[in-house]
Protein backbone atom coordinates (compact mmCIF):
# COMPACT_ATOMS: atom_id res chain seq x y z
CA UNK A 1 -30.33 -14.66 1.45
CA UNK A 2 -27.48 -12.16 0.03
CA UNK A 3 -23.98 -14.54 1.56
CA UNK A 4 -20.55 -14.47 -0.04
CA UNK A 5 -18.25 -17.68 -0.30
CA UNK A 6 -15.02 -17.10 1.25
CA UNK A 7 -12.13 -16.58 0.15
CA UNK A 8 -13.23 -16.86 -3.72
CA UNK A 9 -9.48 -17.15 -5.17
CA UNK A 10 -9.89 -13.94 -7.41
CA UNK A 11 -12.48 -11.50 -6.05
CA UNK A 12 -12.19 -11.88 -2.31
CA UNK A 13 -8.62 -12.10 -2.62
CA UNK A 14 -8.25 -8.86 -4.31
CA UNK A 15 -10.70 -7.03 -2.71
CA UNK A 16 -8.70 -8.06 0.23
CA UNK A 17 -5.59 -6.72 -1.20
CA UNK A 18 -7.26 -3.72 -2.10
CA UNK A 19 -8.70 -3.22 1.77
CA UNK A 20 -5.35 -4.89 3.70
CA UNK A 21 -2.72 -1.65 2.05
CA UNK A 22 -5.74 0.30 1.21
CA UNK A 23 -4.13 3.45 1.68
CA UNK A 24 -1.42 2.70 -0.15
CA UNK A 25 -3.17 0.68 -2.67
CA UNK A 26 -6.20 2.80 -3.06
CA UNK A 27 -4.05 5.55 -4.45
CA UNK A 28 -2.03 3.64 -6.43
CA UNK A 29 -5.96 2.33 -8.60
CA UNK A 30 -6.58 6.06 -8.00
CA UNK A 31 -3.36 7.43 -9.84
CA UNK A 32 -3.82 4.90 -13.04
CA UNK A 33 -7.25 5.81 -13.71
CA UNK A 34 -9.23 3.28 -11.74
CA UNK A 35 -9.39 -0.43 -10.67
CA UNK A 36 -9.58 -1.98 -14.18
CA UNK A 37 -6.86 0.06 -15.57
CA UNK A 38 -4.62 -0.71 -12.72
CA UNK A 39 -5.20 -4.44 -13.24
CA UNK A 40 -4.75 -4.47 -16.94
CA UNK A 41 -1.38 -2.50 -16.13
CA UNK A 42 -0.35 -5.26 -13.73
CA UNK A 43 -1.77 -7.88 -15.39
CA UNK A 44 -2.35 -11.18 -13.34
CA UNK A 45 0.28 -11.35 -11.09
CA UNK A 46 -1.85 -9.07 -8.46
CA UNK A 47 -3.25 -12.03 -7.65
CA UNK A 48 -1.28 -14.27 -5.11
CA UNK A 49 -1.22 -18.22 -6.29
CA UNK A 50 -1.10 -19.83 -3.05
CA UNK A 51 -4.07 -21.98 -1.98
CA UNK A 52 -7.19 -21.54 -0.18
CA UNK A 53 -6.37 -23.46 2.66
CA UNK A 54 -7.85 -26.48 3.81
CA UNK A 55 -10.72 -26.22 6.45
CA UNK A 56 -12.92 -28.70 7.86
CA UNK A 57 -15.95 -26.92 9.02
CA UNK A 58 -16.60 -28.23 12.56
CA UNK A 59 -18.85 -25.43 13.66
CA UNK A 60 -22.08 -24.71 14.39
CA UNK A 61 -24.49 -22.03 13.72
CA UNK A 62 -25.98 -19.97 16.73
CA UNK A 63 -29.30 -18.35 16.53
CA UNK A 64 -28.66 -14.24 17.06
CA UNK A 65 -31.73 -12.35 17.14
CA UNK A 66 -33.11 -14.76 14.56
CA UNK A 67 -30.64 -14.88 12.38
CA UNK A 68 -27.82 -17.39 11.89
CA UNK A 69 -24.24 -17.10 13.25
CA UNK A 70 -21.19 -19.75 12.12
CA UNK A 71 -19.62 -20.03 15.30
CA UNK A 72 -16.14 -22.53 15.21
CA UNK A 73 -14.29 -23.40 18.53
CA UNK A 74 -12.04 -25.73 19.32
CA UNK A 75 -9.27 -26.66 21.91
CA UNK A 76 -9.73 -25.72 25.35
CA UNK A 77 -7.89 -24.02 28.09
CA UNK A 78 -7.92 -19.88 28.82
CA UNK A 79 -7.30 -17.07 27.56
CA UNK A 80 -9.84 -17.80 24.23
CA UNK A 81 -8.57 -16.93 21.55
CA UNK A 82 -11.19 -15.01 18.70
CA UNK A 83 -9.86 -15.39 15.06
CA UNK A 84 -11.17 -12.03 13.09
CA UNK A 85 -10.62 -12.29 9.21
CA UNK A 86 -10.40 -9.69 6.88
CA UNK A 87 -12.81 -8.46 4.10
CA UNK A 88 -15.28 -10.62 2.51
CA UNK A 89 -13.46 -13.50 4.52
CA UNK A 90 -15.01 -15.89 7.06
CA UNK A 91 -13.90 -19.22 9.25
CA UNK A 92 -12.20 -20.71 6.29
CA UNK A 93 -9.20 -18.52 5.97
CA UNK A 94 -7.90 -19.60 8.93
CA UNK A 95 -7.35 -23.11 7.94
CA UNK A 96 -3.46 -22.89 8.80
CA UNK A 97 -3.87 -21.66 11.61
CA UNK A 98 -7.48 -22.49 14.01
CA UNK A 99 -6.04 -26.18 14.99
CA UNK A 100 -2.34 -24.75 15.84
CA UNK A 101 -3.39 -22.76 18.47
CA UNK A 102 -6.45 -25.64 19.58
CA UNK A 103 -3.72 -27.95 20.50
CA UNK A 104 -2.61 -24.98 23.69
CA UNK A 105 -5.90 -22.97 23.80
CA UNK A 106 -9.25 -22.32 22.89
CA UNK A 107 -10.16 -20.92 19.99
CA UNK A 108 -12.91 -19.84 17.61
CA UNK A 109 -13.08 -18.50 14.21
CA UNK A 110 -16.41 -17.23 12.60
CA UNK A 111 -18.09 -16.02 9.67
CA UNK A 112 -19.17 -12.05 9.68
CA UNK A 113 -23.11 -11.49 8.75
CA UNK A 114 -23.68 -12.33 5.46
CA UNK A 115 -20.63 -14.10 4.93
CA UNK A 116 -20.01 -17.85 4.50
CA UNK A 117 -22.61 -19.72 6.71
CA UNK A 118 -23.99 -16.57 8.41
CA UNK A 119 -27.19 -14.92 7.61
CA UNK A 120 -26.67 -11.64 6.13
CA UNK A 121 -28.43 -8.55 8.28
CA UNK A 122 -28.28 -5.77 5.97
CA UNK A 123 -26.45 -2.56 6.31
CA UNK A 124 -24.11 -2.85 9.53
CA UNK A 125 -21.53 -1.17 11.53
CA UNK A 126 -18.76 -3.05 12.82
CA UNK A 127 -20.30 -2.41 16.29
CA UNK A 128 -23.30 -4.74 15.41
CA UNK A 129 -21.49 -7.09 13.82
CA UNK A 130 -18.60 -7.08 17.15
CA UNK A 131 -22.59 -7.60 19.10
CA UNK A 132 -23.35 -10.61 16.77
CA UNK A 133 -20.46 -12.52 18.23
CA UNK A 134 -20.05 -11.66 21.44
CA UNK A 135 -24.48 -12.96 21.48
CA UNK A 136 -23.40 -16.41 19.33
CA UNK A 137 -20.39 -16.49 21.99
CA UNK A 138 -22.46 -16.37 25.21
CA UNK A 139 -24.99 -18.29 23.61
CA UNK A 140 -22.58 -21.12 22.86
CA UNK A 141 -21.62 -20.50 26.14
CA UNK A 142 -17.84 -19.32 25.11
CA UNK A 143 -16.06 -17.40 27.79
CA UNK A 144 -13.41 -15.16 27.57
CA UNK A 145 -11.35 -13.25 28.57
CA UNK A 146 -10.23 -13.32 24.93
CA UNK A 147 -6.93 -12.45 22.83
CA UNK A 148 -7.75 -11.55 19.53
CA UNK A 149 -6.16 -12.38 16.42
CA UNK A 150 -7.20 -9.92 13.35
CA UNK A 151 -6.06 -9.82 9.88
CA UNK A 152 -6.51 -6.65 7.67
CA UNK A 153 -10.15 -5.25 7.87
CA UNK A 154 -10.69 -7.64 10.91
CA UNK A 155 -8.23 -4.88 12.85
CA UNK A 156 -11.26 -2.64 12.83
CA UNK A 157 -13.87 -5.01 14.08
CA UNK A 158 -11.05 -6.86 16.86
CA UNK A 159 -10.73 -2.78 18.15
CA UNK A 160 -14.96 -2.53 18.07
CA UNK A 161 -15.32 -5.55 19.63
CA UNK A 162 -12.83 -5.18 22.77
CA UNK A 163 -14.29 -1.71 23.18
CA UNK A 164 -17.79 -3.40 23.78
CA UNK A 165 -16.63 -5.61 26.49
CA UNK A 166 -15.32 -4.64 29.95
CA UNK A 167 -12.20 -2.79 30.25
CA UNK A 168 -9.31 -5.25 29.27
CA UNK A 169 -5.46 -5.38 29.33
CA UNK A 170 -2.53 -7.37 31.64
CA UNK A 171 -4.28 -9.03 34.55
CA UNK A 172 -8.15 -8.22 33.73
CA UNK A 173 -10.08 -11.27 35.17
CA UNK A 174 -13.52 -10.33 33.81
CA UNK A 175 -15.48 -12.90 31.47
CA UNK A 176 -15.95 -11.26 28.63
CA UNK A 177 -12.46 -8.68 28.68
CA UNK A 178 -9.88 -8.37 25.92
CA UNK A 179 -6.56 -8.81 27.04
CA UNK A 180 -4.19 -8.20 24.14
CA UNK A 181 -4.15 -8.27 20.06
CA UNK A 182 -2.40 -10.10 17.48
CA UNK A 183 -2.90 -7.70 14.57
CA UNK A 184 -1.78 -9.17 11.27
CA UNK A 185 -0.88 -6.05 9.16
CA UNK A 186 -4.16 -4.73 9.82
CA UNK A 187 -6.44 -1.77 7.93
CA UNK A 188 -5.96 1.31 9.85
CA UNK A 189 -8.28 3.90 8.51
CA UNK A 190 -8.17 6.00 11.11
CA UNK A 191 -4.32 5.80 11.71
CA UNK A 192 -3.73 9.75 11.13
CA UNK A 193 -1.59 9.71 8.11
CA UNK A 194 -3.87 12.18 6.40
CA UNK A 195 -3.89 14.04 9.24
CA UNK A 196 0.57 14.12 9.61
CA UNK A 197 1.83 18.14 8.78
CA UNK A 198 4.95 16.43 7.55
CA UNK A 199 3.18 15.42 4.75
CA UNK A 200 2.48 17.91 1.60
CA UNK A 201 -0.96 19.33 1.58
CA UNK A 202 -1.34 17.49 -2.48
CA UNK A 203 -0.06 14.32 -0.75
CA UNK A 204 -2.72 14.32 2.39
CA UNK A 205 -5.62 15.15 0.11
CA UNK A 206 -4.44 12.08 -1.69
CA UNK A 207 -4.27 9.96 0.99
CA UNK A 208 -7.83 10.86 2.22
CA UNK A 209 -9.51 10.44 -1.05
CA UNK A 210 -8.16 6.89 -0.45
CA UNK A 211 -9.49 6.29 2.49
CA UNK A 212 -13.42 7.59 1.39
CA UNK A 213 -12.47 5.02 -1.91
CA UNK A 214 -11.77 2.48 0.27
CA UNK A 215 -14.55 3.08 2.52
CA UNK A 216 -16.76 2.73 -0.98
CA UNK A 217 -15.48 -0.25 -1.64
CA UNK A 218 -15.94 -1.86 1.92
CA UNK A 219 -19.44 -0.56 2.49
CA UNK A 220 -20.43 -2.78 -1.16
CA UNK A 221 -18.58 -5.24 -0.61
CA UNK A 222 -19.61 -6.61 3.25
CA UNK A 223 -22.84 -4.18 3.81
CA UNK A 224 -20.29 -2.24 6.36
CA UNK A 225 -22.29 1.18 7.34
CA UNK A 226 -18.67 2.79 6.66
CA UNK A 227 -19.54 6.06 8.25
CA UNK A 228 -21.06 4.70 11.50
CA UNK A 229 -17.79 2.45 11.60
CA UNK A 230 -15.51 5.53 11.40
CA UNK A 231 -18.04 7.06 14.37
CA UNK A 232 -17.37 3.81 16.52
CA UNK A 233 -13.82 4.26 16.51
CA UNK A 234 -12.87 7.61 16.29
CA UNK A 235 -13.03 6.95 20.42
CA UNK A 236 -10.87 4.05 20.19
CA UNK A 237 -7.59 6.31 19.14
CA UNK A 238 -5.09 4.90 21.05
CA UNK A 239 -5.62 1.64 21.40
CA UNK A 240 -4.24 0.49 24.32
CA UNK A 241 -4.41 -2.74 25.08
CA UNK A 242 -0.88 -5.00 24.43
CA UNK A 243 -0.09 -6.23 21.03
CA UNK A 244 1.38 -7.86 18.40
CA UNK A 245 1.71 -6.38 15.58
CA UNK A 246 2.94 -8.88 12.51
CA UNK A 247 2.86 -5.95 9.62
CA UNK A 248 4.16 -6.29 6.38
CA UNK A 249 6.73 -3.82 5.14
CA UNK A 250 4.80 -0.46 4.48
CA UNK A 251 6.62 0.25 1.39
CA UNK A 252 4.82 -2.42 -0.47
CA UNK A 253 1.56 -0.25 0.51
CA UNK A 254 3.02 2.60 -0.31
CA UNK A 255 4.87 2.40 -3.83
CA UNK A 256 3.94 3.73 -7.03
CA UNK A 257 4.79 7.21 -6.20
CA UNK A 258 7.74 9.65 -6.49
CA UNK A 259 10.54 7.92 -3.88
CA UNK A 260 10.18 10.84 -2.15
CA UNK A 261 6.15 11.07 -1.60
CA UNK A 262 6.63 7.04 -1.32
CA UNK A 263 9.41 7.72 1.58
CA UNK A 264 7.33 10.48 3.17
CA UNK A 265 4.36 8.37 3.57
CA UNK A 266 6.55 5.36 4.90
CA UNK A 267 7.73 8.04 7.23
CA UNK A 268 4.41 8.82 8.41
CA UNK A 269 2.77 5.09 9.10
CA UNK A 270 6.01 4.43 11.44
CA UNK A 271 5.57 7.65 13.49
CA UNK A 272 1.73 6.38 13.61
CA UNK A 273 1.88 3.43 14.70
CA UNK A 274 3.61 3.62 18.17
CA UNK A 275 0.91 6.57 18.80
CA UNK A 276 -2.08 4.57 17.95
CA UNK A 277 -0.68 1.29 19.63
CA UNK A 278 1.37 2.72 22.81
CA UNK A 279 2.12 -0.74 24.26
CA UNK A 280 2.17 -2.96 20.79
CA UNK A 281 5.30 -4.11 19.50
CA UNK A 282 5.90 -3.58 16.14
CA UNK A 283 7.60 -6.81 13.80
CA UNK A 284 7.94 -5.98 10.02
CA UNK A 285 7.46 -9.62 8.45
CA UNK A 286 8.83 -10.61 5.19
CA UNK A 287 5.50 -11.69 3.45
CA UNK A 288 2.64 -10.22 1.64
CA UNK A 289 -0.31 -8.85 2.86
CA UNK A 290 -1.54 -12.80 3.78
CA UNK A 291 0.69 -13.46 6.80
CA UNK A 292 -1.74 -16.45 8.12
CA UNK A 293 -0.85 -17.95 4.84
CA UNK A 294 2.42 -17.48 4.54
CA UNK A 295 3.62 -17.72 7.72
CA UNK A 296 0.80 -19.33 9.39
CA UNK A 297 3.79 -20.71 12.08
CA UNK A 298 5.22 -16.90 13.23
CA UNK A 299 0.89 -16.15 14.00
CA UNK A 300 0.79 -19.04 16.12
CA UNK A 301 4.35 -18.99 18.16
CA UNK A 302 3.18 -15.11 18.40
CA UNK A 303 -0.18 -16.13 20.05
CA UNK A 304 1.36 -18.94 21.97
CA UNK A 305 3.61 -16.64 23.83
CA UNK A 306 0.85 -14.14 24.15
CA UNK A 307 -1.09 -17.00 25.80
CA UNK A 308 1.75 -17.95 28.21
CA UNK A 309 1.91 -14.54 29.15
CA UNK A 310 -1.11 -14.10 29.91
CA UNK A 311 -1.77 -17.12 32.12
CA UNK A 312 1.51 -16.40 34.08
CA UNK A 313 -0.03 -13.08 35.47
């Protein structure tokens, strides 16, 4: 059985890095001649030295079509909150955070096929993986209406997901609806940045060749059918249902370059955002790409309020 321990401190971690500002960071590897001469340029500091941190796996695993699903709720009361990590991640990487919002909520964190404690299925979309837990959530007899809380490559499968359920949004009562998102400076592959005429033709050719590397990198590394992924939401552009949008500063994506390509792009992502997210509101955070970890507090007063919201009609 092909499964991958989360967050592995060096691989995951990176890969992670690599995925979260994989725009940004895709064509800064790109411009240096590859991932193993950008490391050796950077040298060890790429990698961030806080911990894993601590989880006590209280979950279960839910049979899906044969196969295995880690399913981990906790806390009760409505809306449910769904924890969605990012690449190569599972249940664990929410250790700072899964018991915060239990004490006002429910809430459930899982592990992705093939990740952690789940069985792996082979080549996926995020559509089949968004069907794997919504199954191991009815089976475990979860019910929504969810808000869900995504960090970097979990973005895409939070959007999949809430597309596959009933339309969402302020005041939807249905079981298994999406209200809102907490999006934790999320992988946008789709944003449109390649696509902005502000940008130079050289510099949109650069930041497309990103996003196929990228896609490369994610298909490998989580058996992600990357092209049927990019088919399942290129009808998801805008997005919108409400949210929260905890992203990091986009310069740190997006350095490397000339100021002036780095500015242009910066340019671009804000002017994309507020298109692709027409009723999110956009917080720059001081952290790295790992807001859970760093600031593990902000995600949880963010989805308590979100919560309170909600339940107040």
């Amino acid at each position: 059985m092909n499964r991958r321990s989360p967050l592995r401190r060096t691989a995951i971690v990176l890969a992670a890095l690599i995925v979260g500002g994989a725009v940004g960071l895709a064509i800064d590897i790109g411009r240096v001649g590859g991932l193993d001469a950008w490391l050796s340029a950077r040298g060890p500091t790429v990698i961030p030295t806080f911990d894993v941190p601590p989880y006590e796996a209280r979950g279960r695993l839910v049979e899906v079509d044969g196969r295995s699903v880690y399913l981990d709720c906790r806390g009760a009361g409505s809306p449910t909150v769904i924890l969605e990590t990012g690449f190569g991640g599972g249940a664990d990487g929410w250790g700072y955070v899964l018991d915060g919002v239990a004490a006002f909520t429910r809430v459930c964190a899982w592990d992705r096929p093939g990740i952690g404690r789940s069985a792996a299925r082979g080549l996926h979309s995020a559509g089949e993986a968004a069907a794997d837990l919504r199954a191991a959530l009815e089976t475990a007899g979860e019910e929504g209406p969810f808000i869900v809380v995504a960090h970097s490559l979990g973005g895409v499968y939070a959007r999949v997901f809430a597309a596959a359920g009933p339309p969402g949004g302020r005041g939807a009562t249905a079981r298994d609806a999406v209200l809102a998102f907490v999006m934790l400076d999320t992988y946008e592959p789709d944003l449109g940045v390649a696509d902005d005429p502000a940008l130079s033709p050289e510099t949109r050719a650069m930041v497309r060749q990103a996003l196929d590397d990228g896609g490369t990198m994610l298909q490998a590394g989580e058996e992600v059918d990357w092209a049927a992924t990019l088919a399942e939401l290129r009808p998801l552009n805008p997005t919108e249902l409400p949210a929260v949008l905890l992203m990091t500063d986009p310069h740190q994506h997006y350095g490397g370059h000339e100021p002036a390509v780095t500015e242009a792009l910066v340019a671009a992502w804000y002017r994309a955002i507020p298109v692709r997210y027409p009723n999110g509101t956009l917080e720059i955070v001081p952290t790295g790409h790992f807001v859970q970890l760093e600031r593990p507090d902000l995600v949880i007063e963010r989805v308590r309020e979100l919560v309170t919201e909600q339940r107040a009609g």
